[in-house]
PDB file of N, CA and C in Angstrom:
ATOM      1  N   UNK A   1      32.325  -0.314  40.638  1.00  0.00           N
ATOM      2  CA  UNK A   1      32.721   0.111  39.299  1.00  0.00           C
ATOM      3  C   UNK A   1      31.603   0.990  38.731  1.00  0.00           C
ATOM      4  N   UNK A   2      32.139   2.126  37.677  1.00  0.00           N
ATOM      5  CA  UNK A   2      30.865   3.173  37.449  1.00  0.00           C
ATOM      6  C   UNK A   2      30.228   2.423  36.300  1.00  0.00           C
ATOM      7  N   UNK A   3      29.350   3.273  35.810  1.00  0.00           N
ATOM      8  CA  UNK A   3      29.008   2.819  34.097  1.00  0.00           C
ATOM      9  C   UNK A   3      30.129   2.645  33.022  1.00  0.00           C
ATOM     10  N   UNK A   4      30.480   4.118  33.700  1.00  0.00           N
ATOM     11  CA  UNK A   4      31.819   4.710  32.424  1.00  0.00           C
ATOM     12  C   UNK A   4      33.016   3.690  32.777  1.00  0.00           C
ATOM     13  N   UNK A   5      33.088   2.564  34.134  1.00  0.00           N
ATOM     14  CA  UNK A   5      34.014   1.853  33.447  1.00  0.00           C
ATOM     15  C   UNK A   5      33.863   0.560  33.016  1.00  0.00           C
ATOM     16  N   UNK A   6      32.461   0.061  33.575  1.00  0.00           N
ATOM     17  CA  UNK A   6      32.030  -0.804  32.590  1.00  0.00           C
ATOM     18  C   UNK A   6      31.889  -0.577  31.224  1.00  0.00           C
ATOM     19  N   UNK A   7      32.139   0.307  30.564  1.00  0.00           N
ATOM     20  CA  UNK A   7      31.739   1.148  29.184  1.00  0.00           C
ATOM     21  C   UNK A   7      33.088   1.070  28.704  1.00  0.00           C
ATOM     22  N   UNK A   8      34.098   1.266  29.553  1.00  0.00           N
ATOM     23  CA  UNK A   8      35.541   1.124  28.615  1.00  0.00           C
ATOM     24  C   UNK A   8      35.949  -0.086  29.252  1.00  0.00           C
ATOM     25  N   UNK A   9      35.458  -1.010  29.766  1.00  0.00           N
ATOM     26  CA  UNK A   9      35.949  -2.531  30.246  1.00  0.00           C
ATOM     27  C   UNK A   9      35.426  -3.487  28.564  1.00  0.00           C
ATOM     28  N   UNK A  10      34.457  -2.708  28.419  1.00  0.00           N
ATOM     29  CA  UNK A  10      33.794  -3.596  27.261  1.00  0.00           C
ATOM     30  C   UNK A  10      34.050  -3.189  25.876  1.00  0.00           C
ATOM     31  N   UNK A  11      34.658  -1.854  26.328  1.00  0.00           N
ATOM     32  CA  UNK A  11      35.496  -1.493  24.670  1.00  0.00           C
ATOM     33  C   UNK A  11      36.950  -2.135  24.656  1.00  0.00           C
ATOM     34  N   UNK A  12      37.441  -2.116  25.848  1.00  0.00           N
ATOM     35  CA  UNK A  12      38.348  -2.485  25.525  1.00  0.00           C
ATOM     36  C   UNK A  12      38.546  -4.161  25.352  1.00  0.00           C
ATOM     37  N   UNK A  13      37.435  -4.561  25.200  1.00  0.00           N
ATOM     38  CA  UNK A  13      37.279  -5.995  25.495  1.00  0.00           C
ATOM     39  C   UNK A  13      36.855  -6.728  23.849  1.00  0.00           C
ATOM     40  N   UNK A  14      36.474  -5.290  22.982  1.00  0.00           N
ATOM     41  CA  UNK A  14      36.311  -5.892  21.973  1.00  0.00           C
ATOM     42  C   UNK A  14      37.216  -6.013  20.413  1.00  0.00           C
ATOM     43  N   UNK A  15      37.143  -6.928  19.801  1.00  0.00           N
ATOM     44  CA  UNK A  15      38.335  -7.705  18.905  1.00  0.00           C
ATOM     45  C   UNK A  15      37.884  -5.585  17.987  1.00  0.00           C
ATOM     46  N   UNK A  16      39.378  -5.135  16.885  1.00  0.00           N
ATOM     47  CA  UNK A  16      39.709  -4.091  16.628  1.00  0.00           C
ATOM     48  C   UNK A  16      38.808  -3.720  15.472  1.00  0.00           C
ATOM     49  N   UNK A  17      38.317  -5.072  14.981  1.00  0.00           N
ATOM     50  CA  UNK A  17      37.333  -4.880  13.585  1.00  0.00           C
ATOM     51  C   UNK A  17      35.965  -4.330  14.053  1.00  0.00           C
ATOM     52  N   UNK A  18      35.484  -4.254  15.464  1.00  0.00           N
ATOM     53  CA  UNK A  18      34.390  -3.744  16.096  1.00  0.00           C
ATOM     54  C   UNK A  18      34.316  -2.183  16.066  1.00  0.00           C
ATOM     55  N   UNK A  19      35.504  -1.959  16.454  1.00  0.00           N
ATOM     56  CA  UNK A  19      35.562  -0.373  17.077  1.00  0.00           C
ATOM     57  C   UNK A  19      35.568   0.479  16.105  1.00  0.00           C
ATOM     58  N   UNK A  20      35.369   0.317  15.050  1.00  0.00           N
ATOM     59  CA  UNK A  20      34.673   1.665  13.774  1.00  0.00           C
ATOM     60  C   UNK A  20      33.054   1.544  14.571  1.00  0.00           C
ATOM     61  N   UNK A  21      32.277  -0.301  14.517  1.00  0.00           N
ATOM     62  CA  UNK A  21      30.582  -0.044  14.678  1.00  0.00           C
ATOM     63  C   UNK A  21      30.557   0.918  15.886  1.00  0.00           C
ATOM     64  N   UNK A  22      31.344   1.084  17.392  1.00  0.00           N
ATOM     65  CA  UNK A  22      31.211   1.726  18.101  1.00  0.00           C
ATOM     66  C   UNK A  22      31.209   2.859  18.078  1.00  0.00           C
ATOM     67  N   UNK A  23      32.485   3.486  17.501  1.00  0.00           N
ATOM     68  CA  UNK A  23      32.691   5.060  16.536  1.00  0.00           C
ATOM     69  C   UNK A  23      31.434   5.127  16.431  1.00  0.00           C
ATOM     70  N   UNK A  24      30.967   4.579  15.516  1.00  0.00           N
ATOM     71  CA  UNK A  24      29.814   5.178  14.555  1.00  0.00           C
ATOM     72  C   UNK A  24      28.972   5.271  15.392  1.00  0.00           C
ATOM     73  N   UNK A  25      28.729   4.769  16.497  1.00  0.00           N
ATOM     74  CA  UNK A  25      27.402   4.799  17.384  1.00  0.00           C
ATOM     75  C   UNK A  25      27.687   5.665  18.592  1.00  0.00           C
ATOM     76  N   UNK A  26      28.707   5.692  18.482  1.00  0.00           N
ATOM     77  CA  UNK A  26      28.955   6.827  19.801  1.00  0.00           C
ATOM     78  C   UNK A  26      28.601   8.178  19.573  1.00  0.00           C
ATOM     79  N   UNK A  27      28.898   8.149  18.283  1.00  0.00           N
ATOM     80  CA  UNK A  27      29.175   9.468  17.296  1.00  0.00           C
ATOM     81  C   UNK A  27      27.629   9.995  17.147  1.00  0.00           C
ATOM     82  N   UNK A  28      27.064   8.826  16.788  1.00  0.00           N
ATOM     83  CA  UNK A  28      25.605   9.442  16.639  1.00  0.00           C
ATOM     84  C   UNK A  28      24.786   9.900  18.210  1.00  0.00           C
ATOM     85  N   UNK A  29      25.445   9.030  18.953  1.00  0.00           N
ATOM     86  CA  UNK A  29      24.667   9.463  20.599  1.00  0.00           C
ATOM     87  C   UNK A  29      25.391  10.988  20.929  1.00  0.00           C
ATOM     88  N   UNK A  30      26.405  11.263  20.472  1.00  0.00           N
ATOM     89  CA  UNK A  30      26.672  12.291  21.186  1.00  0.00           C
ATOM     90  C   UNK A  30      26.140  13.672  20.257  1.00  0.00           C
ATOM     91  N   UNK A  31      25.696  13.551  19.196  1.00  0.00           N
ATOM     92  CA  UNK A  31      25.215  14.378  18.012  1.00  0.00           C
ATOM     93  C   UNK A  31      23.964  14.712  19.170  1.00  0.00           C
ATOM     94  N   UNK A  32      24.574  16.276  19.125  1.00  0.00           N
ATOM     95  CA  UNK A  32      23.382  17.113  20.100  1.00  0.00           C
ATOM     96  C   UNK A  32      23.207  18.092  19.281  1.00  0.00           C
ATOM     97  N   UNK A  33      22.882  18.401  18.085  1.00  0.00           N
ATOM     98  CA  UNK A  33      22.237  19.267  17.011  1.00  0.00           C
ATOM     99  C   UNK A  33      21.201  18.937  17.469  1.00  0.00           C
ATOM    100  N   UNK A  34      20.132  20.073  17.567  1.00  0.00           N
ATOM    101  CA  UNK A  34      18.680  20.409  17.950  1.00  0.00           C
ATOM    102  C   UNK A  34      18.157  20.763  16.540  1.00  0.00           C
ATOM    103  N   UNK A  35      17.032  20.651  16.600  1.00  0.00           N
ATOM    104  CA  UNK A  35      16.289  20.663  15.259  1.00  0.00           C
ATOM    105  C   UNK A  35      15.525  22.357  15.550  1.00  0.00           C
ATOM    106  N   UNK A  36      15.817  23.042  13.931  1.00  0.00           N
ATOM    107  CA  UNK A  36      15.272  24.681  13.995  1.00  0.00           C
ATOM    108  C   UNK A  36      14.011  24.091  14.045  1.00  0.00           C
ATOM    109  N   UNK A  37      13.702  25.706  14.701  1.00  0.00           N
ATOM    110  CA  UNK A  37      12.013  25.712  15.420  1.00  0.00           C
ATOM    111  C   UNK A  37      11.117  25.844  14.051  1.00  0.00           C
ATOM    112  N   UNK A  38      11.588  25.931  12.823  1.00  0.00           N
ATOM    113  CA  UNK A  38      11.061  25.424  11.402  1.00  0.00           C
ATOM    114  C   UNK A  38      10.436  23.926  11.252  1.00  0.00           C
ATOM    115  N   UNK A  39      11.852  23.884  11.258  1.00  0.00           N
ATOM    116  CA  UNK A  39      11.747  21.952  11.303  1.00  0.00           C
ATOM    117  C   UNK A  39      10.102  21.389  12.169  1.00  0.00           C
ATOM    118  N   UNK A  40      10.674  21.695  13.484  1.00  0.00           N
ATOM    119  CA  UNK A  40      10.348  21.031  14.396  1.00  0.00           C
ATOM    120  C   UNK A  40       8.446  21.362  14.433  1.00  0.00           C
ATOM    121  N   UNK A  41       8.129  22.793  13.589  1.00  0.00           N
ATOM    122  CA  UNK A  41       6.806  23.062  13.573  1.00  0.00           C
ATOM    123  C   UNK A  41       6.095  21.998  12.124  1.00  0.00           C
ATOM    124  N   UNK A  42       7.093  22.305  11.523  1.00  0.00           N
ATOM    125  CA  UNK A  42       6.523  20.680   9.946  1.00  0.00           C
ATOM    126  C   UNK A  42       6.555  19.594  10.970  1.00  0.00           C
ATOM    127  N   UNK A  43       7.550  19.571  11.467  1.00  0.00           N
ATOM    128  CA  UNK A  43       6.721  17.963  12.421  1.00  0.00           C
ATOM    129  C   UNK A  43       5.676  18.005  13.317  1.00  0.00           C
ATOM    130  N   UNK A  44       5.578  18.837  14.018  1.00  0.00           N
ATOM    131  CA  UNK A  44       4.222  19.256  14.770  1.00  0.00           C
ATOM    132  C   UNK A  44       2.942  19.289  14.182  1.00  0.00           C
ATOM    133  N   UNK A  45       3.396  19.939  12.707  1.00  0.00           N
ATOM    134  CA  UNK A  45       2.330  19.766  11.610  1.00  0.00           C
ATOM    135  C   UNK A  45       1.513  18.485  11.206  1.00  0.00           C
ATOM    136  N   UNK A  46       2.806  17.781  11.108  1.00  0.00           N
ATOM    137  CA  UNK A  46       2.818  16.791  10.376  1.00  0.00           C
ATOM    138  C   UNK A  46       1.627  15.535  11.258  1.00  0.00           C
ATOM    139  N   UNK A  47       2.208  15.677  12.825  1.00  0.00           N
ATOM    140  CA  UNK A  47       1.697  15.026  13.885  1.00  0.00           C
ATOM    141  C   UNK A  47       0.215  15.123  13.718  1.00  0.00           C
ATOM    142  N   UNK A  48       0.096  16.493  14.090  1.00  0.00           N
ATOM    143  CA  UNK A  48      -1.220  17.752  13.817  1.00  0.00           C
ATOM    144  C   UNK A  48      -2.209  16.393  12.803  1.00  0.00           C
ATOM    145  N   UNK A  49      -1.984  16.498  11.620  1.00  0.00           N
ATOM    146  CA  UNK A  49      -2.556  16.182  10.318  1.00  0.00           C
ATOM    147  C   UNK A  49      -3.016  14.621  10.540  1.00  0.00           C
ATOM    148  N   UNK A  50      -1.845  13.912  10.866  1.00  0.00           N
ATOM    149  CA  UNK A  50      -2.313  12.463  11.357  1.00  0.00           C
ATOM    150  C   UNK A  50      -3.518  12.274  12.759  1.00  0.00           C
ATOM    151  N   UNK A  51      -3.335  13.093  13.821  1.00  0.00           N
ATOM    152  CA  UNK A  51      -4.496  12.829  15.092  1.00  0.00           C
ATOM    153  C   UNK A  51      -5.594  13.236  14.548  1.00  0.00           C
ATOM    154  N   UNK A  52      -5.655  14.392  13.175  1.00  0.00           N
ATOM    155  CA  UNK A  52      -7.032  14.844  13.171  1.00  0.00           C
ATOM    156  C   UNK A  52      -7.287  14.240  11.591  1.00  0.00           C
ATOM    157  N   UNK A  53      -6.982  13.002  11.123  1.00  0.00           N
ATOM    158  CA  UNK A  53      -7.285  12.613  10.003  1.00  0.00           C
ATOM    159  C   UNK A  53      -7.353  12.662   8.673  1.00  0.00           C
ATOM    160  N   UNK A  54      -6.320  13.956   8.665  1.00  0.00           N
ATOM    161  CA  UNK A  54      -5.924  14.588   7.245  1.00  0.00           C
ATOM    162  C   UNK A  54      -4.456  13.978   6.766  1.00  0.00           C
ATOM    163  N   UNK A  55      -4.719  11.967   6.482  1.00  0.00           N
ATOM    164  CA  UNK A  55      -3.678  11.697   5.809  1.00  0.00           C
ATOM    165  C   UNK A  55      -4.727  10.947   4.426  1.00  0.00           C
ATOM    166  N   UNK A  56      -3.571  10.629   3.391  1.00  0.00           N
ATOM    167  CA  UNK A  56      -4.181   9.511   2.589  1.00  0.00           C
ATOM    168  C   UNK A  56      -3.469   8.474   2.102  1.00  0.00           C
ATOM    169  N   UNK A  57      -3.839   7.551   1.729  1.00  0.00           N
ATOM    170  CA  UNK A  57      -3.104   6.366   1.466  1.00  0.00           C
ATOM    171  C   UNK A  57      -1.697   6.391   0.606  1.00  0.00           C
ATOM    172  N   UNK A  58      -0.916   5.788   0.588  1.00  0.00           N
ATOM    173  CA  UNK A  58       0.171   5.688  -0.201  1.00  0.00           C
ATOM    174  C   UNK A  58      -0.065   5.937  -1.323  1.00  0.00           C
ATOM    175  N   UNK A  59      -0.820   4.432  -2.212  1.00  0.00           N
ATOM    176  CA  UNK A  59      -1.354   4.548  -3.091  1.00  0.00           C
ATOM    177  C   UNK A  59      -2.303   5.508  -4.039  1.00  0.00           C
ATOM    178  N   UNK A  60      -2.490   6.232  -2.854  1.00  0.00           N
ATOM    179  CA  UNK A  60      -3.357   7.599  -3.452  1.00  0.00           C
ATOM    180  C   UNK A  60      -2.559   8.456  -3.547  1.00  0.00           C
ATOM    181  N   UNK A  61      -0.906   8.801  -2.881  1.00  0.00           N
ATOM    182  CA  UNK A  61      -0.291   9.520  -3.027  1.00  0.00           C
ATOM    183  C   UNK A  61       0.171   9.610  -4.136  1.00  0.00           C
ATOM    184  N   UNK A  62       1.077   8.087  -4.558  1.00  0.00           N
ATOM    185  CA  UNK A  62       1.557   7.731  -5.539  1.00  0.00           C
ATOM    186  C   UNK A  62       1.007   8.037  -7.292  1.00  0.00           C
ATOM    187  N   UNK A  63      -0.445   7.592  -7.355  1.00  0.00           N
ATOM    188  CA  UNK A  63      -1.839   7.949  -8.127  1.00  0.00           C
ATOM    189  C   UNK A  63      -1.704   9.433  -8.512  1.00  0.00           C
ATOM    190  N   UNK A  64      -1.738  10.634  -7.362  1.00  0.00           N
ATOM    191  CA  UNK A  64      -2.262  11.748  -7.384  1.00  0.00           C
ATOM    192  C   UNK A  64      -0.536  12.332  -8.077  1.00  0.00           C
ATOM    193  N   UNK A  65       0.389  11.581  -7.919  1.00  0.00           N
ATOM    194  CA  UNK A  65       1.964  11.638  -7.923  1.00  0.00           C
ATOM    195  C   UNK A  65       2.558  11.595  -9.599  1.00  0.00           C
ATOM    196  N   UNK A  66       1.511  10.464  -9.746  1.00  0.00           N
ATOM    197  CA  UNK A  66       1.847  10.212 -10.795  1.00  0.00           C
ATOM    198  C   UNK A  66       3.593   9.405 -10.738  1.00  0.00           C
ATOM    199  N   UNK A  67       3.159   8.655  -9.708  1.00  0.00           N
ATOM    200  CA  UNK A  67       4.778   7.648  -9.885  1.00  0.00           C
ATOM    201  C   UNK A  67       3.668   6.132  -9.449  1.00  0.00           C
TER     202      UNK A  67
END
């Protein structure tokens, strides 16, 4: 037996009030949107800033935030 039919042996195995949580999770695994090379450089950034020690505390955020 493959994956794919262990995969619909066990959907089909489950009671009908389940199969929206599956929807929803299938839905998100198959979400193949790539992140713009924008994005993805603020996170690089972001990475960047934490290995070389340019973060600060919450509380100092919050403080400097004024919340």
């Amino acid at each position: 037996m493959t994956v794919r039919d262990n995969v619909h042996q066990l959907i089909d195995a489950l009671p009908e009030d389940r199969l929206s949580d599956v929807l929803d999770y299938l839905a998100e695994l198959s979400d193949t949107d790539e992140l713009s090379a924008e994005t993805q450089a603020a996170i690089d950034e972001g990475f960047d800033d934490i290995r070389n020690g340019r973060t600060i505390s919450l509380d100092e955020y919050r403080r400097t935030r004024g919340v």
